[in-house]
Protein backbone atom coordinates (compact mmCIF):
# COMPACT_ATOMS: atom_id res chain seq x y z
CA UNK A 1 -1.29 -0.55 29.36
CA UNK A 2 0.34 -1.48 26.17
CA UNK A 3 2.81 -4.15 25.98
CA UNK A 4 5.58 -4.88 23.59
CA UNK A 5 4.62 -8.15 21.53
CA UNK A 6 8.00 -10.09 22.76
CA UNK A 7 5.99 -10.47 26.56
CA UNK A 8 2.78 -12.15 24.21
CA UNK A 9 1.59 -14.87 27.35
CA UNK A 10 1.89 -17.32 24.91
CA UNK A 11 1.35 -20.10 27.49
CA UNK A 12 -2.30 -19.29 27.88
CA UNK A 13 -3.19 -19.91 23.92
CA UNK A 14 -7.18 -19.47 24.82
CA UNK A 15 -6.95 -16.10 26.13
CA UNK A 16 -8.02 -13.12 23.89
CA UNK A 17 -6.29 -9.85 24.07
CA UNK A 18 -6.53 -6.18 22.72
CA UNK A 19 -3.86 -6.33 19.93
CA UNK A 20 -2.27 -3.31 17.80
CA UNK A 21 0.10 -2.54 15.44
CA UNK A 22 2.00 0.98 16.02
CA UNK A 23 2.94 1.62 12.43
CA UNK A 24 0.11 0.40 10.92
CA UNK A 25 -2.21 2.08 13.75
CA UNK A 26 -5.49 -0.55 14.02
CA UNK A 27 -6.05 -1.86 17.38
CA UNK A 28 -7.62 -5.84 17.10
CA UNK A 29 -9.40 -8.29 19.10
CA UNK A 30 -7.30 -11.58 18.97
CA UNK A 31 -5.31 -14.23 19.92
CA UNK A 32 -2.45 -16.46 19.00
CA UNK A 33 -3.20 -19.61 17.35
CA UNK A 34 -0.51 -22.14 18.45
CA UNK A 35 -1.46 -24.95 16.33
CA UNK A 36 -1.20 -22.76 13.29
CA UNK A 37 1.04 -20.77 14.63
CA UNK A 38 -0.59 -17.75 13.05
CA UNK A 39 -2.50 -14.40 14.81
CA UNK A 40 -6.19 -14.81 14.14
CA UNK A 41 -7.92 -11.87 15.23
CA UNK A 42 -11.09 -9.97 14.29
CA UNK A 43 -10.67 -7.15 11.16
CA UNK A 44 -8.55 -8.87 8.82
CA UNK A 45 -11.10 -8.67 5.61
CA UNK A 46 -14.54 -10.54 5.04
CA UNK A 47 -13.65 -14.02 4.71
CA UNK A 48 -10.67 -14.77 7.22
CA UNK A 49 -9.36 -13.45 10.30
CA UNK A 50 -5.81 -14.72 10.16
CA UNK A 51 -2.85 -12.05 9.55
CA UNK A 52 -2.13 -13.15 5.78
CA UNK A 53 -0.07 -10.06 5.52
CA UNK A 54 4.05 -10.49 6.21
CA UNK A 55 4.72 -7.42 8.30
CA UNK A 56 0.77 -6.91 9.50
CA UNK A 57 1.45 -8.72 12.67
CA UNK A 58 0.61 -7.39 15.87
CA UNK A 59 3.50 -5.07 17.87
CA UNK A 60 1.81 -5.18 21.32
CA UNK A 61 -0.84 -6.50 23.29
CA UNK A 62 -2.72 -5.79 26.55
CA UNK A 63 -5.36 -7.49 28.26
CA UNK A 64 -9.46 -6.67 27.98
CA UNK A 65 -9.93 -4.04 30.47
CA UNK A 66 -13.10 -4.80 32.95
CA UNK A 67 -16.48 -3.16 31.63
CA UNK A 68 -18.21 -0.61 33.77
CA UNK A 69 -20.41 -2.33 36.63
């Protein structure tokens, strides 16, 4: 289930996520990048992955769901 970007786990910074942005409507694979403090996640163009873009930041998150056994 989707969840609002505010409840980000923030305190597990090596976790990837599903990310998305509503407005924008692309759905990422990502993290948060602490040290940076930038979102780094996989999409952005050819030759980075960070979100260079004010207002391109994810609006909610939800964890990888399981694959199919």
């Amino acid at each position: 289930m989707w969840q609002p970007i505010e409840t980000y786990p923030y305190n597990h910074p090596f976790n990837h996520y599903l990310l998305c942005h509503k407005e924008n409507k692309w759905i990422r694979f990502g993290r948060w990048y602490p040290q940076q403090k930038e979102w780094y996640y996989s999409g952005t163009n050819e030759r980075s992955q960070w979100a260079q873009v004010k207002g391109d930041e994810p609006t909610h998150w939800m964890e990888i769901p399981e694959l199919p056994q």
